[in-house]
PDB file of N, CA and C in Angstrom:
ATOM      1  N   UNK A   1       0.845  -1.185   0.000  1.00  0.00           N
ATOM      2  CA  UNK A   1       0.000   0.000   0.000  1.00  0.00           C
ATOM      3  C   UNK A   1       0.886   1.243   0.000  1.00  0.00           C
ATOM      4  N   UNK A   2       0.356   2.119  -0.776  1.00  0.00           N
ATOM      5  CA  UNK A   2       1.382   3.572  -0.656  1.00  0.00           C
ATOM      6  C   UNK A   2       0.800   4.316   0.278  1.00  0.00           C
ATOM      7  N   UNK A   3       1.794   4.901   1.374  1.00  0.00           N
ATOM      8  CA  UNK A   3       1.588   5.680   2.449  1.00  0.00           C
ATOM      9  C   UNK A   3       2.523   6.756   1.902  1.00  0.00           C
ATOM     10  N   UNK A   4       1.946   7.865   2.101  1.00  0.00           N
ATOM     11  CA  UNK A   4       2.429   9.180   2.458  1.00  0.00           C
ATOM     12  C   UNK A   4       3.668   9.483   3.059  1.00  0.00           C
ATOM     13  N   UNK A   5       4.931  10.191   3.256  1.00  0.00           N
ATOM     14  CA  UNK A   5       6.031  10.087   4.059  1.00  0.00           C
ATOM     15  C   UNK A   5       5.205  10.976   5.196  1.00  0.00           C
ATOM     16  N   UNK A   6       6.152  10.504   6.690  1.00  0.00           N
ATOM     17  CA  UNK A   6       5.103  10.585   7.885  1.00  0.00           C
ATOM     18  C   UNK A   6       5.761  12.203   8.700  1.00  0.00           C
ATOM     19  N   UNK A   7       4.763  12.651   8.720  1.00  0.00           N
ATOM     20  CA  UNK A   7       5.074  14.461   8.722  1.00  0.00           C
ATOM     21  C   UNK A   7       4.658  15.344   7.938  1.00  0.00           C
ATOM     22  N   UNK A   8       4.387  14.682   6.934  1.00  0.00           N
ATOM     23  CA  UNK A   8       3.515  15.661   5.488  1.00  0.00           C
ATOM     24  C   UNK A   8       2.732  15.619   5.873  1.00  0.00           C
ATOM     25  N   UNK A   9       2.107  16.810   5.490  1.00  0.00           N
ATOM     26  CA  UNK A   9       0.489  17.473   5.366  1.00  0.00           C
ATOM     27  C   UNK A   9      -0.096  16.698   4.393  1.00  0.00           C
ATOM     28  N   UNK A  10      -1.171  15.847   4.918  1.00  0.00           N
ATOM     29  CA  UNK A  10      -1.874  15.259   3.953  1.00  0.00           C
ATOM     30  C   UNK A  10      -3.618  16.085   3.957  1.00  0.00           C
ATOM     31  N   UNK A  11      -4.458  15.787   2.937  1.00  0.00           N
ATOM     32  CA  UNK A  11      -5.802  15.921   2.816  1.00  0.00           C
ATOM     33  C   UNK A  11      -6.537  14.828   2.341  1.00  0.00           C
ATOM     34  N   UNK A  12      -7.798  14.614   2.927  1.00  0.00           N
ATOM     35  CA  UNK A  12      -8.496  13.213   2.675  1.00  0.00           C
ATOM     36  C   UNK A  12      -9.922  14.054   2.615  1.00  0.00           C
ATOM     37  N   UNK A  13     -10.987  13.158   1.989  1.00  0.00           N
ATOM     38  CA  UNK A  13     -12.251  13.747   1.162  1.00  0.00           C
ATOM     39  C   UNK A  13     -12.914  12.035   1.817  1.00  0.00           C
ATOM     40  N   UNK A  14     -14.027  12.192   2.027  1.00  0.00           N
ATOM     41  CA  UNK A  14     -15.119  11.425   1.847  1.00  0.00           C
ATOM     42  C   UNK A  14     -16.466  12.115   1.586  1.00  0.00           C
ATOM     43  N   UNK A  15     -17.309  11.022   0.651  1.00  0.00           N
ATOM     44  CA  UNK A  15     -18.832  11.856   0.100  1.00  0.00           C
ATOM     45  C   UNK A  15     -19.189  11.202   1.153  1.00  0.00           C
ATOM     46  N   UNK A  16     -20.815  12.563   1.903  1.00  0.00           N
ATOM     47  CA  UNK A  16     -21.570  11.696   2.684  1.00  0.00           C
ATOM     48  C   UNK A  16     -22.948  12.103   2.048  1.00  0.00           C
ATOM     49  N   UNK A  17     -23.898  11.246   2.486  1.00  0.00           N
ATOM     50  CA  UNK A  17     -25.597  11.738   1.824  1.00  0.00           C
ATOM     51  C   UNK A  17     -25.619  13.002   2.461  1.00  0.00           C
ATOM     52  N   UNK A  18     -27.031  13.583   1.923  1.00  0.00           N
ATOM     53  CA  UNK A  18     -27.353  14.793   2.330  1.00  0.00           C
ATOM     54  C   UNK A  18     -28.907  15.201   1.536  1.00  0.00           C
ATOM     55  N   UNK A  19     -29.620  15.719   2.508  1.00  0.00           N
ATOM     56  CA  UNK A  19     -31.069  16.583   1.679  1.00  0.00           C
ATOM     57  C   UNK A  19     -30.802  16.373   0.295  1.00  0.00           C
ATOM     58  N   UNK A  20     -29.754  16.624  -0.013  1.00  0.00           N
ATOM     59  CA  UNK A  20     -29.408  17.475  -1.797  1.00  0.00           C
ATOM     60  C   UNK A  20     -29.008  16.437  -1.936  1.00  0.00           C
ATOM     61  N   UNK A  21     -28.453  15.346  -2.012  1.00  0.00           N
ATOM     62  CA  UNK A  21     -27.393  14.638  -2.836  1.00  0.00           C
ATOM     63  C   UNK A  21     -26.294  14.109  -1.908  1.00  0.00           C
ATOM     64  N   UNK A  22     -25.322  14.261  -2.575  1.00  0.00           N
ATOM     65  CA  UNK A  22     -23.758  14.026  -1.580  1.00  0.00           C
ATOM     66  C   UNK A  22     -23.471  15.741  -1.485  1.00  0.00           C
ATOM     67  N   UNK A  23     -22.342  15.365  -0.349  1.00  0.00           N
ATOM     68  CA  UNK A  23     -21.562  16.302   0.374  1.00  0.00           C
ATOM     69  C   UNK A  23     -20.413  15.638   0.153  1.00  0.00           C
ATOM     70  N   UNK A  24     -18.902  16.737  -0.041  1.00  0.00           N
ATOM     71  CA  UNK A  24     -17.948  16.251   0.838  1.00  0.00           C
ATOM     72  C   UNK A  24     -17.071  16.696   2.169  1.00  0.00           C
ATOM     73  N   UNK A  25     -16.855  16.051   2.744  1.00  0.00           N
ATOM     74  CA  UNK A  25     -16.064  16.102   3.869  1.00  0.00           C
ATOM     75  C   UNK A  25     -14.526  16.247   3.648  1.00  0.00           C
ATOM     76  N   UNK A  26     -14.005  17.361   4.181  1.00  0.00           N
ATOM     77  CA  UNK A  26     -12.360  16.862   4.106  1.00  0.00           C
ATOM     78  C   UNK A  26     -12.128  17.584   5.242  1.00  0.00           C
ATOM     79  N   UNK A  27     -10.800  16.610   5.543  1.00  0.00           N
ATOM     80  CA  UNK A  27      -9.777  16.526   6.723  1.00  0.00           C
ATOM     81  C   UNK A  27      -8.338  17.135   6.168  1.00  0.00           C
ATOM     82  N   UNK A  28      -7.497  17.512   6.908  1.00  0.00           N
ATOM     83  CA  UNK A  28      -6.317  18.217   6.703  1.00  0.00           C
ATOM     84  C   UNK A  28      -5.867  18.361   7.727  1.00  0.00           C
ATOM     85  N   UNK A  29      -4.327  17.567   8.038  1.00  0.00           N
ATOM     86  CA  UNK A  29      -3.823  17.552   8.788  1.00  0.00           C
ATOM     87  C   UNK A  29      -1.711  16.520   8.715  1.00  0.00           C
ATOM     88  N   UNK A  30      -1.494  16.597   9.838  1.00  0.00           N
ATOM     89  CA  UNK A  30      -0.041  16.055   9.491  1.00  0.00           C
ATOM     90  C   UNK A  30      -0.249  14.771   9.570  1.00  0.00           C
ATOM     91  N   UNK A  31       0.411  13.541   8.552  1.00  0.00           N
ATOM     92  CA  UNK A  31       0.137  12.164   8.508  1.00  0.00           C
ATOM     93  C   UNK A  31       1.455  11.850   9.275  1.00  0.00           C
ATOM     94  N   UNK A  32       0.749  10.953  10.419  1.00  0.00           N
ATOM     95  CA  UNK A  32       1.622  10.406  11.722  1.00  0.00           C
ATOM     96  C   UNK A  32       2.332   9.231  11.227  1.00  0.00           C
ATOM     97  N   UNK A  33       1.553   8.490  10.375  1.00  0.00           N
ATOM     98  CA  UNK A  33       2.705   6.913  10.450  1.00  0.00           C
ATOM     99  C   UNK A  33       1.623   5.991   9.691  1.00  0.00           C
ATOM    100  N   UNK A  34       2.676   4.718   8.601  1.00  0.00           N
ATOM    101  CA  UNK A  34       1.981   3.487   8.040  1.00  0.00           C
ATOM    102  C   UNK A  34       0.868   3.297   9.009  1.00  0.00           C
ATOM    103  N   UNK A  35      -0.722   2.838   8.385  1.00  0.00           N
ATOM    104  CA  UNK A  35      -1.410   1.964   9.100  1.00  0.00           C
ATOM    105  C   UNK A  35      -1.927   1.647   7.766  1.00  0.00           C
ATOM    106  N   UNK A  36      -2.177   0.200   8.168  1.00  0.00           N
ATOM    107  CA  UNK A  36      -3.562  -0.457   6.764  1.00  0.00           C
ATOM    108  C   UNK A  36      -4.742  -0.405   6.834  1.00  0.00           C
ATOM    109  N   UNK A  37      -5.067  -0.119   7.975  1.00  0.00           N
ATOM    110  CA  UNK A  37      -6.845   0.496   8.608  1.00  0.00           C
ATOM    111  C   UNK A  37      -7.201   2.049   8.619  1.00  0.00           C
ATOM    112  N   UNK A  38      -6.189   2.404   9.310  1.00  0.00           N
ATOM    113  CA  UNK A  38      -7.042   4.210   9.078  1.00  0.00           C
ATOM    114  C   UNK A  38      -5.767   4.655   8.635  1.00  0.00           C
ATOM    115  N   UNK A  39      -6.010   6.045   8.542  1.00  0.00           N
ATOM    116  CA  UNK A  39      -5.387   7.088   8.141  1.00  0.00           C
ATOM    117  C   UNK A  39      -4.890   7.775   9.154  1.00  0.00           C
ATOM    118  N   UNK A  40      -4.016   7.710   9.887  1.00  0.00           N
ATOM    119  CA  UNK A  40      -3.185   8.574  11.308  1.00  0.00           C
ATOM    120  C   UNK A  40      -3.043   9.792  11.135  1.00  0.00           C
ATOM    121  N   UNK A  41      -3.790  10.645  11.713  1.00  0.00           N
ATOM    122  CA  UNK A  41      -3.518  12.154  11.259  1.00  0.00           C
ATOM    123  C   UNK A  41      -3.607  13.093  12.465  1.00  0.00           C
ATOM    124  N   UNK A  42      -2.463  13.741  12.920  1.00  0.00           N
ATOM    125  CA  UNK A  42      -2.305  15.164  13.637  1.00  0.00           C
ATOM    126  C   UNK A  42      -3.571  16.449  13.103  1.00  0.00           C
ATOM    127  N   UNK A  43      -4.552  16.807  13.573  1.00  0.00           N
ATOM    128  CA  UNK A  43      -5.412  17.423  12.870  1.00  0.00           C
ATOM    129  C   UNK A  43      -5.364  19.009  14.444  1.00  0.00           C
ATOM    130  N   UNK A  44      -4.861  19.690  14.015  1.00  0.00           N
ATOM    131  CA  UNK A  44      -4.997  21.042  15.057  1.00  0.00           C
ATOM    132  C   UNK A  44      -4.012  20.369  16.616  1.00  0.00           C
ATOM    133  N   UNK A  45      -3.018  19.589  17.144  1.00  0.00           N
ATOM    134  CA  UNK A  45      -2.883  19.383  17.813  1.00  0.00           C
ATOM    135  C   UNK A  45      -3.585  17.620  18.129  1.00  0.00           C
ATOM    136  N   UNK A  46      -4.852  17.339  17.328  1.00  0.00           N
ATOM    137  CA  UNK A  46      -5.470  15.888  18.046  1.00  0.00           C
ATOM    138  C   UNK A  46      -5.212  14.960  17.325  1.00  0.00           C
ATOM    139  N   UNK A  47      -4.652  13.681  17.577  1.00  0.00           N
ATOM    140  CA  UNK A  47      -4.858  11.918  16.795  1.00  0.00           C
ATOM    141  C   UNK A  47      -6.143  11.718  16.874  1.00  0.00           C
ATOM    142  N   UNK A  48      -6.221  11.836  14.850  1.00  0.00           N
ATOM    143  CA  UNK A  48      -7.391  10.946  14.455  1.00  0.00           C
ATOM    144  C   UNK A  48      -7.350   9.615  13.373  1.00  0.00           C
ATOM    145  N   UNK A  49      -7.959   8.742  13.928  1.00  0.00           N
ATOM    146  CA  UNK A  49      -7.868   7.822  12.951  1.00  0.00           C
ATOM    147  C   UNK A  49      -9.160   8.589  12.171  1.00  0.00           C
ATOM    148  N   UNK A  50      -8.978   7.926  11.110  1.00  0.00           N
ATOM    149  CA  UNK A  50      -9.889   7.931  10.225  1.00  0.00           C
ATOM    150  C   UNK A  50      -9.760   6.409   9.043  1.00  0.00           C
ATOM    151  N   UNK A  51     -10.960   5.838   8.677  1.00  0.00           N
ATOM    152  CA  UNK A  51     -10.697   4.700   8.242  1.00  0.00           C
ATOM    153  C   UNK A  51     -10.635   4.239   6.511  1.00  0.00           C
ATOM    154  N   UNK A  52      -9.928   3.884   6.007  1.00  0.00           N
ATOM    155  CA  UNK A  52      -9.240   3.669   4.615  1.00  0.00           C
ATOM    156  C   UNK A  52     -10.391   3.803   3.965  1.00  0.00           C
ATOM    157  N   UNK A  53     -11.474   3.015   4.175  1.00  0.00           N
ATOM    158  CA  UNK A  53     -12.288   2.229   3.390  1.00  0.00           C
ATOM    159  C   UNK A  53     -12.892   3.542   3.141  1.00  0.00           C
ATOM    160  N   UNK A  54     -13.382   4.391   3.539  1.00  0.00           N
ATOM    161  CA  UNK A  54     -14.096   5.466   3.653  1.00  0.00           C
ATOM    162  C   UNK A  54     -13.553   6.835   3.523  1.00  0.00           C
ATOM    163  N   UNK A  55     -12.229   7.070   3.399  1.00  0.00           N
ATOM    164  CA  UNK A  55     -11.551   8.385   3.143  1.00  0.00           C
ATOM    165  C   UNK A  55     -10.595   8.243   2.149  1.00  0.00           C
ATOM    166  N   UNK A  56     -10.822   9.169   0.983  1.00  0.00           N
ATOM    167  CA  UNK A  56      -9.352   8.604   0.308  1.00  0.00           C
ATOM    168  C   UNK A  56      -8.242  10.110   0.450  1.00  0.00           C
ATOM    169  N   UNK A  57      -7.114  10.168  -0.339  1.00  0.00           N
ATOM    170  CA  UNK A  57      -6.607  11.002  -0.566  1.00  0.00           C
ATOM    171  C   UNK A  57      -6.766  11.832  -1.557  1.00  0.00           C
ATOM    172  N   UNK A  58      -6.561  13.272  -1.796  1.00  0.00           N
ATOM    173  CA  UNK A  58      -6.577  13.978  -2.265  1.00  0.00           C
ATOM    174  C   UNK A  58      -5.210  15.052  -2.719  1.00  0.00           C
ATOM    175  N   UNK A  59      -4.977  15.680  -3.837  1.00  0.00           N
ATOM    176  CA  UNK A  59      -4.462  17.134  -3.721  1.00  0.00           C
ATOM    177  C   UNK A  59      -5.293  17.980  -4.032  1.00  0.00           C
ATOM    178  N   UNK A  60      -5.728  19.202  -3.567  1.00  0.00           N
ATOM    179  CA  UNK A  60      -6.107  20.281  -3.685  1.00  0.00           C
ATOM    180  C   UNK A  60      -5.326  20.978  -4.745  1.00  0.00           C
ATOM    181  N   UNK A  61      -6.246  21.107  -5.581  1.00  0.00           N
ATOM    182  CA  UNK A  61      -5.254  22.571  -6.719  1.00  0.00           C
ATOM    183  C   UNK A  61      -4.473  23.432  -6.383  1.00  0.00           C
ATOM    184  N   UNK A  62      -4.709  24.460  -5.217  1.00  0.00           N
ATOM    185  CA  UNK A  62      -3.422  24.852  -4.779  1.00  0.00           C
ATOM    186  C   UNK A  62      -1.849  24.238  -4.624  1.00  0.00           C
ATOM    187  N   UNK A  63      -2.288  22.707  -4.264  1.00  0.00           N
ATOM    188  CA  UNK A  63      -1.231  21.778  -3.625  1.00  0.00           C
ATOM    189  C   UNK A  63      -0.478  21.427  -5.173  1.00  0.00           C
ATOM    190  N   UNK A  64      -1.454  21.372  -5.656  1.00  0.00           N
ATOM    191  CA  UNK A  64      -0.620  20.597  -7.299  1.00  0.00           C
ATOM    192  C   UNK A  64       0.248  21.169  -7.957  1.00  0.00           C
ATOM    193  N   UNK A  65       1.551  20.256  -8.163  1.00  0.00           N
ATOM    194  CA  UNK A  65       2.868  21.019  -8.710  1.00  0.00           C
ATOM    195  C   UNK A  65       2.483  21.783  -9.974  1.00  0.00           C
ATOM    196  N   UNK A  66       3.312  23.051  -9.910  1.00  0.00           N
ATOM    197  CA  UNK A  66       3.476  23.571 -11.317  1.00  0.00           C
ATOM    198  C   UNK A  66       4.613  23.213 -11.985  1.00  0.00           C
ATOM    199  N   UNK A  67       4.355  23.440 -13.640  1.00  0.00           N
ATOM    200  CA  UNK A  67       5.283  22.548 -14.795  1.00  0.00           C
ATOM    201  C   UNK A  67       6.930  23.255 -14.484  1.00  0.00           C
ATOM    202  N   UNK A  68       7.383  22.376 -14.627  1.00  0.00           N
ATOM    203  CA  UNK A  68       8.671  23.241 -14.541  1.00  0.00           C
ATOM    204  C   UNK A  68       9.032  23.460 -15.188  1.00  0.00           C
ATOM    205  N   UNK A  69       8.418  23.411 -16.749  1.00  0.00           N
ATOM    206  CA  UNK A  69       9.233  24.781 -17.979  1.00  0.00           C
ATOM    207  C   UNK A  69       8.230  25.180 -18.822  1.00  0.00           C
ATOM    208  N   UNK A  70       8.011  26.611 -19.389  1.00  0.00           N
ATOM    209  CA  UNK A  70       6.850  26.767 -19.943  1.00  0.00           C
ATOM    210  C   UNK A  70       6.632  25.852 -21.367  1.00  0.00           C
ATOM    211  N   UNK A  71       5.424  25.715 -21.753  1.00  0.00           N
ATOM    212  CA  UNK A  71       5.206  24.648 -22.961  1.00  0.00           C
ATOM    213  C   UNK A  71       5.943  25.271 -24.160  1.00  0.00           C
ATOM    214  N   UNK A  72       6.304  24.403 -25.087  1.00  0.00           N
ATOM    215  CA  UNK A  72       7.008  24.761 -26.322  1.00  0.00           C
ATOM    216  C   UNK A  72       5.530  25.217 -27.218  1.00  0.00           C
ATOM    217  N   UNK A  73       6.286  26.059 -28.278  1.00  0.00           N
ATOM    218  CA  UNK A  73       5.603  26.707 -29.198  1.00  0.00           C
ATOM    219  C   UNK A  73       5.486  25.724 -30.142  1.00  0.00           C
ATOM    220  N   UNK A  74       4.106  26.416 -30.952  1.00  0.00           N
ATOM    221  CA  UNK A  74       3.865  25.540 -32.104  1.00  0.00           C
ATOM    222  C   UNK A  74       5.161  25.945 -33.347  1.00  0.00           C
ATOM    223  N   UNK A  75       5.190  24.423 -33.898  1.00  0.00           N
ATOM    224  CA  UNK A  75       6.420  23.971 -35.204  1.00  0.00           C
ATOM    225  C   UNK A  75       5.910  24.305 -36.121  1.00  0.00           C
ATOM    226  N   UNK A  76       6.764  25.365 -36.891  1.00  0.00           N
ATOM    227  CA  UNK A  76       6.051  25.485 -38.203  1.00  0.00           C
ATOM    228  C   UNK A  76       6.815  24.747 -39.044  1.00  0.00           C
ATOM    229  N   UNK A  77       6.307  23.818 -40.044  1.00  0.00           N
ATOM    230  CA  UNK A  77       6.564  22.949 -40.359  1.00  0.00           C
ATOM    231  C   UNK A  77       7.020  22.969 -41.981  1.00  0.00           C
ATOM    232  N   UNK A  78       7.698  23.017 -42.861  1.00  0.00           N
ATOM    233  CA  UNK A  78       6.974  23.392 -44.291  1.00  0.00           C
ATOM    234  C   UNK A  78       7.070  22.128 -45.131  1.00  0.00           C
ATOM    235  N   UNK A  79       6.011  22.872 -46.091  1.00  0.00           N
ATOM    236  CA  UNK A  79       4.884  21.683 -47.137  1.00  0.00           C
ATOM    237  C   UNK A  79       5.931  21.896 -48.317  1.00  0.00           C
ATOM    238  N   UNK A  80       5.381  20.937 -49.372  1.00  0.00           N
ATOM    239  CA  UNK A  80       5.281  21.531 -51.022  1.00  0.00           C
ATOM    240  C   UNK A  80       3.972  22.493 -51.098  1.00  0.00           C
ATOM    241  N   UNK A  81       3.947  22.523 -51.823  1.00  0.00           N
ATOM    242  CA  UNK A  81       2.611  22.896 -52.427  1.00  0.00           C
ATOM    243  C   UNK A  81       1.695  22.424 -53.570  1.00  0.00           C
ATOM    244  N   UNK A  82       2.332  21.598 -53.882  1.00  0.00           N
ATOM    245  CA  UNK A  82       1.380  20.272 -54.239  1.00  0.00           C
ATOM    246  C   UNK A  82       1.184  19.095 -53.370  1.00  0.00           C
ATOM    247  N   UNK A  83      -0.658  18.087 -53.509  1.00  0.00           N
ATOM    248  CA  UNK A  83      -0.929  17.076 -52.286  1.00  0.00           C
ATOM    249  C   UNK A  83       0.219  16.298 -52.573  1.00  0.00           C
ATOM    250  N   UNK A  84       0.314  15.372 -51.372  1.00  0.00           N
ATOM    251  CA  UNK A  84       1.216  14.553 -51.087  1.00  0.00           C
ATOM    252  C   UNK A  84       1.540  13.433 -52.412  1.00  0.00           C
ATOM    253  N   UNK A  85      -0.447  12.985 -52.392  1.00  0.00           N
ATOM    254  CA  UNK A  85      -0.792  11.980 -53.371  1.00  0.00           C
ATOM    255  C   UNK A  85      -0.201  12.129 -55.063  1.00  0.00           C
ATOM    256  N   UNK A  86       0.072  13.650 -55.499  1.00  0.00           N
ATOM    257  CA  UNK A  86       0.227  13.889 -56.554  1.00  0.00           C
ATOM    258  C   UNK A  86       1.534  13.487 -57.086  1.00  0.00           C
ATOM    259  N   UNK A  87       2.166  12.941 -58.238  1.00  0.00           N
ATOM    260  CA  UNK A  87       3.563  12.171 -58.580  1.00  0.00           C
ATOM    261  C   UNK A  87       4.090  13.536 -58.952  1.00  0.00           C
ATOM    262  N   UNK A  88       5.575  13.532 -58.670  1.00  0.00           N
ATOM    263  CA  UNK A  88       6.654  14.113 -58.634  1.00  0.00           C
ATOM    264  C   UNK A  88       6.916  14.731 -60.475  1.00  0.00           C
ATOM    265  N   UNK A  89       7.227  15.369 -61.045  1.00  0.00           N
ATOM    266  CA  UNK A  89       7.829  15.835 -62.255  1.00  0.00           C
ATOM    267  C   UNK A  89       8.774  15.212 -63.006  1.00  0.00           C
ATOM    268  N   UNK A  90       9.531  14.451 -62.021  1.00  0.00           N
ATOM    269  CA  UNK A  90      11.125  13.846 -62.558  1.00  0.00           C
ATOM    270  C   UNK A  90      10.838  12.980 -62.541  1.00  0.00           C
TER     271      UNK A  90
END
């Protein structure tokens, strides 16, 4: 199972019902250590488990790396000017 390195700030999401539909829930807090049942998390000072089956992980858009080089430009490329399909002169 992939665990988190233990000290990172992790975030976890679960949908719950609601009047409307689903809701989600998220948690944010420092991930304490491997477990295969919950999720160990420092949340304001308190240990909470929270349980696998029911929370997953997340990044938040803020959290998500930016590219590290801007995108390349479009190739201008050059043609003949006759189609491809058409036979050659020579």
């Amino acid at each position: 199972m992939n665990h988190p390195l233990p000290g990172k700030r992790i975030h976890l999401i679960r949908w719950v019902p609601s009047d409307t539909g689903w809701v989600s829930e998220v948690r944010a807090g420092r991930y304490l250590g491997p477990d295969d049942v919950d999720w160990l998390l420092d949340v304001d000072g308190q240990h909470e488990r929270l349980p696998r089956t029911v929370w997953q992980r997340f990044v938040p858009k803020h959290d998500q790396p930016a590219p590290t080089a801007p995108a390349a430009g479009v190739l201008t490329i050059p043609t003949t000017a006759r189609p491809v399909m058409e036979p050659s002169a020579d």
